[in-house]
PDB file of N, CA and C in Angstrom:
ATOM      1  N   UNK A   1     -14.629  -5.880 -34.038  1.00  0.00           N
ATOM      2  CA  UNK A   1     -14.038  -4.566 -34.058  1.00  0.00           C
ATOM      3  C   UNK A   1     -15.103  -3.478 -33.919  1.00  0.00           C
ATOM      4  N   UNK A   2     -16.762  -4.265 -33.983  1.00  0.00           N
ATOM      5  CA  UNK A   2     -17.534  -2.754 -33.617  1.00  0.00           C
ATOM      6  C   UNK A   2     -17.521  -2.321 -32.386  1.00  0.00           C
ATOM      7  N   UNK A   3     -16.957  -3.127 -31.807  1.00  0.00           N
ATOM      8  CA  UNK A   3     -16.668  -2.494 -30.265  1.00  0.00           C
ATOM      9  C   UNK A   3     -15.805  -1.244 -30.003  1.00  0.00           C
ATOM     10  N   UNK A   4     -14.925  -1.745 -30.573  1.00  0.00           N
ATOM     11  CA  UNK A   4     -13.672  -0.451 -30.889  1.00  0.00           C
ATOM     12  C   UNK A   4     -13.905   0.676 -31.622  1.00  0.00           C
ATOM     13  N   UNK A   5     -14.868   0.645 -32.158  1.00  0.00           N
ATOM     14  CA  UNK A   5     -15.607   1.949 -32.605  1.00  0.00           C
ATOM     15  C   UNK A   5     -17.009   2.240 -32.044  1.00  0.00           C
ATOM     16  N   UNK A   6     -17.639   1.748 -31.297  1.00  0.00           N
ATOM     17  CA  UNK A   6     -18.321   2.194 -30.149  1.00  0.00           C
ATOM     18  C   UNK A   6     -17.356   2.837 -29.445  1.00  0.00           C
ATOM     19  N   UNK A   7     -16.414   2.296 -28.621  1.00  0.00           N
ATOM     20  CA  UNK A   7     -15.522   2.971 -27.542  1.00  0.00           C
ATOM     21  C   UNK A   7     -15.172   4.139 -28.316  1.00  0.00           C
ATOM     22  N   UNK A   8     -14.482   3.836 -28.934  1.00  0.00           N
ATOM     23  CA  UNK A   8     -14.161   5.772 -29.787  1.00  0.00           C
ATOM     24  C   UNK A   8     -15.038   6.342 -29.943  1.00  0.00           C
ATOM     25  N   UNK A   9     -16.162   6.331 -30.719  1.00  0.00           N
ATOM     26  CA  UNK A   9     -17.365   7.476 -30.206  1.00  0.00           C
ATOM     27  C   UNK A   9     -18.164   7.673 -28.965  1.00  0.00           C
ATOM     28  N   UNK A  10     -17.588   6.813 -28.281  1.00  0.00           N
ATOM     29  CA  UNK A  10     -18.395   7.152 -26.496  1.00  0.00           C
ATOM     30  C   UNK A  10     -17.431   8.021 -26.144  1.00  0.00           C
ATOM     31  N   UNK A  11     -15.728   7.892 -26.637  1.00  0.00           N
ATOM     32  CA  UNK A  11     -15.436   9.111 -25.755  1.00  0.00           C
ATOM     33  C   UNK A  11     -14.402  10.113 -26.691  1.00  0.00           C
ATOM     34  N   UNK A  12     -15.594  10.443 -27.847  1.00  0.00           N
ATOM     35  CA  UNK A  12     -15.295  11.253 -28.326  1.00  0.00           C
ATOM     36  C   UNK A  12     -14.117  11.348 -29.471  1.00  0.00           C
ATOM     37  N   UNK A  13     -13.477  10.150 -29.687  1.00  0.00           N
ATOM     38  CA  UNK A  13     -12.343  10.248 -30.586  1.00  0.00           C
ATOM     39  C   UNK A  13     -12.101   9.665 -32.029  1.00  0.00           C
ATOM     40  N   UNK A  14     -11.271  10.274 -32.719  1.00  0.00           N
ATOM     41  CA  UNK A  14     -10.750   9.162 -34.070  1.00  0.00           C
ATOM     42  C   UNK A  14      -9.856   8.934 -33.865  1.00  0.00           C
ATOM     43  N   UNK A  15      -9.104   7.426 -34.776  1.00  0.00           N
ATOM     44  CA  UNK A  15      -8.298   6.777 -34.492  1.00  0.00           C
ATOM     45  C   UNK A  15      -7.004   7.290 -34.768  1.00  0.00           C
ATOM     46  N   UNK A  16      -7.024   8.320 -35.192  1.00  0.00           N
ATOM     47  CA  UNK A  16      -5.712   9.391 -35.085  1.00  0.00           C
ATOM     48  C   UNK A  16      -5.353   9.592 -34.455  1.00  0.00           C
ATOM     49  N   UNK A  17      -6.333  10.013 -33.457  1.00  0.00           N
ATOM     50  CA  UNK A  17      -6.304  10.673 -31.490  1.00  0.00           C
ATOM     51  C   UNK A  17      -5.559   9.692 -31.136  1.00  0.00           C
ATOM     52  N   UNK A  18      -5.767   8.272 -31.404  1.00  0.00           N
ATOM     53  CA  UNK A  18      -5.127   7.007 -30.135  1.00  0.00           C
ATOM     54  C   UNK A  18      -3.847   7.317 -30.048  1.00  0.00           C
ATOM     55  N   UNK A  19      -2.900   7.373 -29.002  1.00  0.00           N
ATOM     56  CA  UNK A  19      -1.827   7.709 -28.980  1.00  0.00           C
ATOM     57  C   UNK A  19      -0.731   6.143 -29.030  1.00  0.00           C
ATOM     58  N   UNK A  20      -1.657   5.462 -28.310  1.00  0.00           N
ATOM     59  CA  UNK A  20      -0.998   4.035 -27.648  1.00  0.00           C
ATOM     60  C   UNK A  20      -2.300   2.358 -27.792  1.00  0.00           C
ATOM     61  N   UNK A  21      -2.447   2.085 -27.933  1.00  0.00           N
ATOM     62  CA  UNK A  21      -2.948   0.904 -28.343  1.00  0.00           C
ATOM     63  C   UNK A  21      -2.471  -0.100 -27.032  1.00  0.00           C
ATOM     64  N   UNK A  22      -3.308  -0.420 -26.159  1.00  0.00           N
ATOM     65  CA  UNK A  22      -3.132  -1.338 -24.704  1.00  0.00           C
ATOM     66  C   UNK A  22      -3.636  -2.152 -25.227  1.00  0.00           C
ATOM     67  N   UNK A  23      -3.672  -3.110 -25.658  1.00  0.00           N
ATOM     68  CA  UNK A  23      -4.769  -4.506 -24.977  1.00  0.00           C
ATOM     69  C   UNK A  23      -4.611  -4.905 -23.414  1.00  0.00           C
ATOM     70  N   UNK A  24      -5.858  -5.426 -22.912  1.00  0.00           N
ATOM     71  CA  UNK A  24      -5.819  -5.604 -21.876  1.00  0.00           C
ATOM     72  C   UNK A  24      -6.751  -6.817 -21.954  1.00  0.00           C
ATOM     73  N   UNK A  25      -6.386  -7.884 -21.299  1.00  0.00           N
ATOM     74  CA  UNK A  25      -6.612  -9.877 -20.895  1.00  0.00           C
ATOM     75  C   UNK A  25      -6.336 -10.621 -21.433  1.00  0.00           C
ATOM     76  N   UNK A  26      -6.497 -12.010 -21.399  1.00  0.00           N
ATOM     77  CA  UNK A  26      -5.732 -12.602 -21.343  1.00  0.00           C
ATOM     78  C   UNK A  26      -5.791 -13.042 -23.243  1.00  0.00           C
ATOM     79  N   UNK A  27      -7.401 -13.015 -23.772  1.00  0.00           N
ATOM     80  CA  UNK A  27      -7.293 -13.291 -24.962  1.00  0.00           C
ATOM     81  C   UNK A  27      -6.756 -12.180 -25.997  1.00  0.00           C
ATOM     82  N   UNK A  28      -5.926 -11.387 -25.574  1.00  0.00           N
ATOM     83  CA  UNK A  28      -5.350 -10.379 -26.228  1.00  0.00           C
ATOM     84  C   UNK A  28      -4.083 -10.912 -26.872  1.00  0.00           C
ATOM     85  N   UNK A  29      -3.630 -11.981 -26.089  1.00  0.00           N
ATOM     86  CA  UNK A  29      -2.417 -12.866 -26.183  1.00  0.00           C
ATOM     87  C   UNK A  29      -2.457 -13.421 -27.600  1.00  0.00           C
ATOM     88  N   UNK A  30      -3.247 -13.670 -28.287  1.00  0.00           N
ATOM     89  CA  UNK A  30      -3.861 -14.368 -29.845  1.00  0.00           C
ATOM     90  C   UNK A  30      -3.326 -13.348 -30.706  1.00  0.00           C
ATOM     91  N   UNK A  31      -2.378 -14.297 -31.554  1.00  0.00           N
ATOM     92  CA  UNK A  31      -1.813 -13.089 -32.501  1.00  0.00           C
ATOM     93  C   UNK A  31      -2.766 -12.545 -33.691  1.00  0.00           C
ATOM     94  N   UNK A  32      -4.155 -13.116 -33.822  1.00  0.00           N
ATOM     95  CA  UNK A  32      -4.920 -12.673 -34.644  1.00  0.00           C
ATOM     96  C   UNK A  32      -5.741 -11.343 -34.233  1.00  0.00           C
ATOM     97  N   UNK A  33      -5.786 -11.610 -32.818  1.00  0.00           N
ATOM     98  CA  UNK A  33      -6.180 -10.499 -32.082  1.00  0.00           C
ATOM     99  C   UNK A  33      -5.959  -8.968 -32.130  1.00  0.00           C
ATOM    100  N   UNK A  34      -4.037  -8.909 -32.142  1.00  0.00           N
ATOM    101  CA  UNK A  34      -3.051  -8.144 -32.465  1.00  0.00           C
ATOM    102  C   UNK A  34      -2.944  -7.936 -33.986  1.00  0.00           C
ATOM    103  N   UNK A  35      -3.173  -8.287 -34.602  1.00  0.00           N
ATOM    104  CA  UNK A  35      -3.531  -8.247 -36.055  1.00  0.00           C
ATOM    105  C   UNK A  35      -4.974  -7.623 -36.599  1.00  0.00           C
ATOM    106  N   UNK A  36      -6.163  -7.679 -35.944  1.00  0.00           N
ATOM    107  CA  UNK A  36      -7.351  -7.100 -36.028  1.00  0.00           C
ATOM    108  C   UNK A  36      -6.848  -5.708 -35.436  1.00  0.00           C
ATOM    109  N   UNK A  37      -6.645  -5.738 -34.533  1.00  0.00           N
ATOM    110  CA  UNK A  37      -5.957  -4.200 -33.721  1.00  0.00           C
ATOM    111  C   UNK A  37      -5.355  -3.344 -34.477  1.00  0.00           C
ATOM    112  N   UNK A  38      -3.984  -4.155 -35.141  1.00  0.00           N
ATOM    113  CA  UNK A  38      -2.999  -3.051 -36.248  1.00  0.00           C
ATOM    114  C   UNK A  38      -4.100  -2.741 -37.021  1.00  0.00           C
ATOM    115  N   UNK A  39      -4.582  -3.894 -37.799  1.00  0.00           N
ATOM    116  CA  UNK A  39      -5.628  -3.427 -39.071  1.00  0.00           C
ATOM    117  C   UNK A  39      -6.651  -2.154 -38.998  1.00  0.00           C
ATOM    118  N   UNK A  40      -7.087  -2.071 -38.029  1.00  0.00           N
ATOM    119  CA  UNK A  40      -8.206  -1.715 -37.592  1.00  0.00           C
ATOM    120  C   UNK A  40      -7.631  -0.093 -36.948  1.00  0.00           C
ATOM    121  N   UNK A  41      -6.479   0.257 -36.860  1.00  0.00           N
ATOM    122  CA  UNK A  41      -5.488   1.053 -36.536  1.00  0.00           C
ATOM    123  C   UNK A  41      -4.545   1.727 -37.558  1.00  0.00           C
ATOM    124  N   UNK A  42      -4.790   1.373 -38.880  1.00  0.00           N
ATOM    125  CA  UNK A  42      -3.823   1.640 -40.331  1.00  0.00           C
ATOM    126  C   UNK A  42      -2.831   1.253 -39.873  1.00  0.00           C
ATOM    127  N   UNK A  43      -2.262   0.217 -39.274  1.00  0.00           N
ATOM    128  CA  UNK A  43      -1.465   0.073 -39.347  1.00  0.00           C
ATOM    129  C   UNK A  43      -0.239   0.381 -37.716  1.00  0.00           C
ATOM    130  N   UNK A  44      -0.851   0.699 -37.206  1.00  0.00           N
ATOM    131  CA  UNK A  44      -0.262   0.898 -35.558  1.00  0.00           C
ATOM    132  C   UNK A  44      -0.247  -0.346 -35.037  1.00  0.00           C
ATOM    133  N   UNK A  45       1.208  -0.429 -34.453  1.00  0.00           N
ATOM    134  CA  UNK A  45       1.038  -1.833 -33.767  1.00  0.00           C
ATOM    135  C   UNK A  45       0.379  -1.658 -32.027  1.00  0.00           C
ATOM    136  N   UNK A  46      -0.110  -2.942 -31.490  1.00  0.00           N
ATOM    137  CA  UNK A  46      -0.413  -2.773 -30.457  1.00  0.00           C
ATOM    138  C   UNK A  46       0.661  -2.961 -29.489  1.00  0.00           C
ATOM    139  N   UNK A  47       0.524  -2.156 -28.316  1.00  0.00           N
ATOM    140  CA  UNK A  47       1.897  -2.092 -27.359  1.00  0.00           C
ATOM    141  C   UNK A  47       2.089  -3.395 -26.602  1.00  0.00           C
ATOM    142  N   UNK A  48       3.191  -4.421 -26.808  1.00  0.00           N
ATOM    143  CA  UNK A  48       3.273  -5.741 -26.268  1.00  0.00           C
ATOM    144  C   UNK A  48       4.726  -5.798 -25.316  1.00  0.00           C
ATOM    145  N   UNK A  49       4.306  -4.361 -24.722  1.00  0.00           N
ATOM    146  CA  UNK A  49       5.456  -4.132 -23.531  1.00  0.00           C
ATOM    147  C   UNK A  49       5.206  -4.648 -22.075  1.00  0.00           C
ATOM    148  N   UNK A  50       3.639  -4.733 -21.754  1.00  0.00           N
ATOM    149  CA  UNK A  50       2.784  -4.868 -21.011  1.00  0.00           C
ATOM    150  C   UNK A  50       2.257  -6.048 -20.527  1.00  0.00           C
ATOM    151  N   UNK A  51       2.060  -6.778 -19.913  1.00  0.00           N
ATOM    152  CA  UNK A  51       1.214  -8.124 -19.475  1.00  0.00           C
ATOM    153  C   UNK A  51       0.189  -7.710 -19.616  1.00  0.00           C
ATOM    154  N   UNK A  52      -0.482  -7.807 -20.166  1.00  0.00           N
ATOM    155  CA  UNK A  52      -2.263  -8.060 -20.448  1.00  0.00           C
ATOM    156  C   UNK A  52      -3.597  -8.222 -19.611  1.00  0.00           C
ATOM    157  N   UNK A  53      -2.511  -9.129 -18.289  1.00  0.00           N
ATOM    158  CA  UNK A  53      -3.307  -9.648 -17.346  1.00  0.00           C
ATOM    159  C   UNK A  53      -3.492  -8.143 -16.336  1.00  0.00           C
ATOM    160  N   UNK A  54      -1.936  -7.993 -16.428  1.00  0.00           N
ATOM    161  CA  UNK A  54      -1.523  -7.032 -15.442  1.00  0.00           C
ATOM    162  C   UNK A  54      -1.888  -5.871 -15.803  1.00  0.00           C
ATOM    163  N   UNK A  55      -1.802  -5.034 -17.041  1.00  0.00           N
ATOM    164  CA  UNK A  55      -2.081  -3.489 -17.438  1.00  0.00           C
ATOM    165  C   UNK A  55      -3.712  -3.010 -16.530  1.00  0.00           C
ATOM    166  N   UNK A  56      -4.317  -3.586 -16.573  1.00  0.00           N
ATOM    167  CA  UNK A  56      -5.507  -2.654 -15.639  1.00  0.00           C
ATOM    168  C   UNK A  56      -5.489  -2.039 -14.557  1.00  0.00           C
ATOM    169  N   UNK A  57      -4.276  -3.076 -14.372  1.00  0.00           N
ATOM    170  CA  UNK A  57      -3.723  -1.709 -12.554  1.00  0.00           C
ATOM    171  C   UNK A  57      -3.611  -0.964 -12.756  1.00  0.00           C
ATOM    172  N   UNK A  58      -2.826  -0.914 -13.854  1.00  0.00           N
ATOM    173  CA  UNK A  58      -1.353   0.326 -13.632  1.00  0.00           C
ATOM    174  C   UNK A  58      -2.275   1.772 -13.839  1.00  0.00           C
ATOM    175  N   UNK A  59      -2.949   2.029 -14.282  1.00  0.00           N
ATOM    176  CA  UNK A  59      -4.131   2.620 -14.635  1.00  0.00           C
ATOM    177  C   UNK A  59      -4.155   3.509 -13.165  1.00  0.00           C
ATOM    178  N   UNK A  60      -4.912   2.806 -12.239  1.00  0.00           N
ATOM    179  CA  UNK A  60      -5.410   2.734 -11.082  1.00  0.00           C
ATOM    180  C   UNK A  60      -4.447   3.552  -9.928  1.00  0.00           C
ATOM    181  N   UNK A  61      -2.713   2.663 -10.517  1.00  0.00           N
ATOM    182  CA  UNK A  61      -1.727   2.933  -9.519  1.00  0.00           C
ATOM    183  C   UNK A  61      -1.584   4.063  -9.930  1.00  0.00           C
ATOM    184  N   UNK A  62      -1.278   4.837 -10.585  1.00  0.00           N
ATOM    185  CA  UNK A  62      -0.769   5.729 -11.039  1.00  0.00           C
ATOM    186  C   UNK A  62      -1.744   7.019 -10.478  1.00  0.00           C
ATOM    187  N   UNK A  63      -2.840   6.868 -10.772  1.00  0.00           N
ATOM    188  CA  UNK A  63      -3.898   7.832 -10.230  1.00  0.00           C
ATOM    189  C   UNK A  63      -3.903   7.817  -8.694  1.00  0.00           C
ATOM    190  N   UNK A  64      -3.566   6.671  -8.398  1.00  0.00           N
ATOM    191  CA  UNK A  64      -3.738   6.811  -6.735  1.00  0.00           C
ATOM    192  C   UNK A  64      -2.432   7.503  -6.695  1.00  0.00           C
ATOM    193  N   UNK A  65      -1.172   7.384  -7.011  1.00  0.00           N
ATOM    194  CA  UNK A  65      -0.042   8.135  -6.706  1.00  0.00           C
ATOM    195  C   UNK A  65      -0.429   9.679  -6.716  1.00  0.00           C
ATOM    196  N   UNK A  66      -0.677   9.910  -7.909  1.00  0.00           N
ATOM    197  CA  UNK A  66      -1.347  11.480  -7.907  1.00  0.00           C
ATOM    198  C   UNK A  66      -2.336  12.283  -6.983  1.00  0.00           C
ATOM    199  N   UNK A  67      -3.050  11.422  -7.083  1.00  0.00           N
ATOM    200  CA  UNK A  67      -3.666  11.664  -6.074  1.00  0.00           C
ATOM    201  C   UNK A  67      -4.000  11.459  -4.427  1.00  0.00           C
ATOM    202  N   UNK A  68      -2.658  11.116  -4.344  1.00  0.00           N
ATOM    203  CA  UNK A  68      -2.464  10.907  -2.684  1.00  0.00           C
ATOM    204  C   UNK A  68      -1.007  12.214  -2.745  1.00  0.00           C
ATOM    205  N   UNK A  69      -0.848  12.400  -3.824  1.00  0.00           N
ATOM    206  CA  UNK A  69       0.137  13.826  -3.678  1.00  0.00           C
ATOM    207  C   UNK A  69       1.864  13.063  -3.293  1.00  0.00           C
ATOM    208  N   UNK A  70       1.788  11.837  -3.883  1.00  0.00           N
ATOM    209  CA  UNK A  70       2.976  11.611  -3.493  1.00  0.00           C
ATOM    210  C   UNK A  70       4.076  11.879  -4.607  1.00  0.00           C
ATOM    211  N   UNK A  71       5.222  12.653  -4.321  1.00  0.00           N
ATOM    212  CA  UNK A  71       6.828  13.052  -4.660  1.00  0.00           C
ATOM    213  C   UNK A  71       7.687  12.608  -4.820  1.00  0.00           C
ATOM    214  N   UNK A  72       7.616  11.199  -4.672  1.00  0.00           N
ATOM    215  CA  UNK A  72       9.269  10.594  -5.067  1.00  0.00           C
ATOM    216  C   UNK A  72       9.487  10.418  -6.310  1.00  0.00           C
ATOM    217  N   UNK A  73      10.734  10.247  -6.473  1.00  0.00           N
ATOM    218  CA  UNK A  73      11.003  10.325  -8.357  1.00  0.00           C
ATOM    219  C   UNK A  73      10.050   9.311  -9.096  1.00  0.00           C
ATOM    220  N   UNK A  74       9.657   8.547  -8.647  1.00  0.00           N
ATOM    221  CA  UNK A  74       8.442   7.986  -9.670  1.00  0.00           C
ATOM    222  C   UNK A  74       7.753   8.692 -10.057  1.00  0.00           C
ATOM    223  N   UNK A  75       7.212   9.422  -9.510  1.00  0.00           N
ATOM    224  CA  UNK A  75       6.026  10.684  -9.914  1.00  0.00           C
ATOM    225  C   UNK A  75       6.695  11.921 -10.504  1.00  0.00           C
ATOM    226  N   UNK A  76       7.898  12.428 -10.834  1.00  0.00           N
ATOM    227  CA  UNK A  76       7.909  13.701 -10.939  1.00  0.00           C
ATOM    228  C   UNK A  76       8.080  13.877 -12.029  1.00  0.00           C
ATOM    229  N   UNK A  77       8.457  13.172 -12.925  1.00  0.00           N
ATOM    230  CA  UNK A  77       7.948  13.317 -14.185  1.00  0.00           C
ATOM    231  C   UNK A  77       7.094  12.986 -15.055  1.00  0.00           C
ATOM    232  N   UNK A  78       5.333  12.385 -14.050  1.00  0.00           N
ATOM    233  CA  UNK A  78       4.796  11.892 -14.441  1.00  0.00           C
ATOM    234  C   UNK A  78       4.416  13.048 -15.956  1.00  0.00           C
ATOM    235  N   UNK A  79       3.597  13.045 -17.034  1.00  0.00           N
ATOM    236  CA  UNK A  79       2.702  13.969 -17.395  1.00  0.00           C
ATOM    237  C   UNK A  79       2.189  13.212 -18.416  1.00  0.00           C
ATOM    238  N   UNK A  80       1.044  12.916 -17.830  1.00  0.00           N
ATOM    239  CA  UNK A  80      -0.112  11.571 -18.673  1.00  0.00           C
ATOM    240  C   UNK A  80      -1.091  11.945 -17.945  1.00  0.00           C
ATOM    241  N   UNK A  81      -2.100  11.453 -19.329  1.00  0.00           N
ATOM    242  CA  UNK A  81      -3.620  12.116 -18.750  1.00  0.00           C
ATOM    243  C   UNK A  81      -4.463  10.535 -19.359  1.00  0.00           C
ATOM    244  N   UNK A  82      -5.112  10.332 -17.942  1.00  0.00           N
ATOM    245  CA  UNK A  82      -5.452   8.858 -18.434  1.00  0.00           C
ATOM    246  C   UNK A  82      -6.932   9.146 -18.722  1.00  0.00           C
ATOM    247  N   UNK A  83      -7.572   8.035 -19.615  1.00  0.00           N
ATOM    248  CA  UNK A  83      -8.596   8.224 -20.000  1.00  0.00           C
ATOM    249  C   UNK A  83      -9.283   6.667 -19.982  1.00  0.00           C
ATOM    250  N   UNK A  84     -10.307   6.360 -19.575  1.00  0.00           N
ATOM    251  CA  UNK A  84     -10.873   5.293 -19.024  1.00  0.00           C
ATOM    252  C   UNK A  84     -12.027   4.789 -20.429  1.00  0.00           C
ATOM    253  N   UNK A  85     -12.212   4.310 -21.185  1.00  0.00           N
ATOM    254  CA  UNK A  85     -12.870   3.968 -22.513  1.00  0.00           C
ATOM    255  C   UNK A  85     -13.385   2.414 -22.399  1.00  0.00           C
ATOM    256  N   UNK A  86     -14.870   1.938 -21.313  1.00  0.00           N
ATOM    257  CA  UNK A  86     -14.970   0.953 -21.746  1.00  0.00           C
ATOM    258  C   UNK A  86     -16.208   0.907 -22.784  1.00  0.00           C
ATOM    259  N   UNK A  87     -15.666  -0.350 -23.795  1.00  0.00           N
ATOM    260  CA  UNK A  87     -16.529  -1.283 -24.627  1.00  0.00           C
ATOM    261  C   UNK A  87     -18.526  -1.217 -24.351  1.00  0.00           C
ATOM    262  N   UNK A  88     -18.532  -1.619 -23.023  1.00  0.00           N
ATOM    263  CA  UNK A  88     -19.604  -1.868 -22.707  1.00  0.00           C
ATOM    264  C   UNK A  88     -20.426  -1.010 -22.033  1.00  0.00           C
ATOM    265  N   UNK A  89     -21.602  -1.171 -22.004  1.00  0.00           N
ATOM    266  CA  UNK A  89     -22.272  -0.366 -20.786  1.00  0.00           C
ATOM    267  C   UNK A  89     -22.599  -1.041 -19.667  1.00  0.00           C
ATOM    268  N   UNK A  90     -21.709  -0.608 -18.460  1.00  0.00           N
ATOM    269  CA  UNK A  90     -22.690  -0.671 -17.374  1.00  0.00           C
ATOM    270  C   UNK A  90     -23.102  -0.381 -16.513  1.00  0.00           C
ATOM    271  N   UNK A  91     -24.063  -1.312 -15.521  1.00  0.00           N
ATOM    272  CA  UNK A  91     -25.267  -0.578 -14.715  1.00  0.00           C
ATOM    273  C   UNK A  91     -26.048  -1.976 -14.262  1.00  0.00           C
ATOM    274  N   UNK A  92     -26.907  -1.592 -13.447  1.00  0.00           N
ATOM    275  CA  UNK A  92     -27.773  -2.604 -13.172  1.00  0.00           C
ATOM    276  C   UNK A  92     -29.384  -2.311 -13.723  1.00  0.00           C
ATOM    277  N   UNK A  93     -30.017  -3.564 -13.516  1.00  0.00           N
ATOM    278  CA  UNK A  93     -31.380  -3.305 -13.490  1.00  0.00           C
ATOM    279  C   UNK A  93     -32.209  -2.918 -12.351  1.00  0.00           C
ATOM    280  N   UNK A  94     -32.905  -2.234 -12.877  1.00  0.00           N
ATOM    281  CA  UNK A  94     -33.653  -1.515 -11.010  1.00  0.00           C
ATOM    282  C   UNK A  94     -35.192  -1.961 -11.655  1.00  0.00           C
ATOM    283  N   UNK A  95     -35.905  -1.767 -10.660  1.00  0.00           N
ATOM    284  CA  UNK A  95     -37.566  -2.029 -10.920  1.00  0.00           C
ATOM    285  C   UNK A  95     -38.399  -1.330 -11.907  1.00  0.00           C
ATOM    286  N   UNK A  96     -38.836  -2.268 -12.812  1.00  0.00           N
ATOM    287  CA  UNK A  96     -39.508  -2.076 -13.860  1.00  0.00           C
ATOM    288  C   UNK A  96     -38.538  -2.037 -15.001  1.00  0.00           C
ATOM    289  N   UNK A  97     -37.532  -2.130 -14.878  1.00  0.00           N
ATOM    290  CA  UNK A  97     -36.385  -2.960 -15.674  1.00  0.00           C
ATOM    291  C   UNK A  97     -35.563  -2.069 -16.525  1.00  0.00           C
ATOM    292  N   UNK A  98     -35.926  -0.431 -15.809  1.00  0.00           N
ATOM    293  CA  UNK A  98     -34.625   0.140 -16.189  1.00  0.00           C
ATOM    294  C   UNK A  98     -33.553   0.022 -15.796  1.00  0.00           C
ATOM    295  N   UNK A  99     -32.633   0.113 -16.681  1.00  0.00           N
ATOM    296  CA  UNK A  99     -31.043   0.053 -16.447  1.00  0.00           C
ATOM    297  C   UNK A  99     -30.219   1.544 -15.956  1.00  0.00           C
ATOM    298  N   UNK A 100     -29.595   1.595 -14.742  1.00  0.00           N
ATOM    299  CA  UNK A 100     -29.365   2.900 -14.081  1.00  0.00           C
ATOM    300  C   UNK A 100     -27.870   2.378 -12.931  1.00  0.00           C
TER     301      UNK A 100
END
């Protein structure tokens, strides 16, 4: 779970802020998993509306809709502001073995 509080202070938030709780892959599926999550959440359950495998698109789709300016009723009531929060850092190594 120190991951999950890395990610919240990389982008700025407390766990009040979370509005929605995603897991995303496949070992998310582990109900102990979902149980570290609520805990770790006072008590918020995690959203198990979603395929796990699948939620990283939707992310993606949605922004491309917006941003290709498209109008059909899928979009017109979009009003969500997505926010991208990973765990890890990354980057590569470049010569002399900084990471950039």
């Amino acid at each position: 779970m120190g991951q999950l509080k890395k990610a919240n202070e990389g982008a700025g938030l407390e766990k009040n802020q979370i509005d929605e709780i995603v897991p995303v892959g496949g070992s998310t599926r582990i109900s102990k998993v979902h149980q570290l999550l609520k805990d770790n959440f006072d008590g918020k359950e995690p959203n198990k509306g979603v395929n796990p495998d699948e939620v990283v698109a939707y992310g993606p789709a949605i922004q491309d809709g917006i941003f290709s300016g498209a109008d059909g009723d899928e979009t017109k009531d979009i009003d969500i502001q997505l926010l991208v929060v990973t765990a890890f850092t990354h980057g590569i190594e470049t010569v002399g073995g900084v990471m950039t």
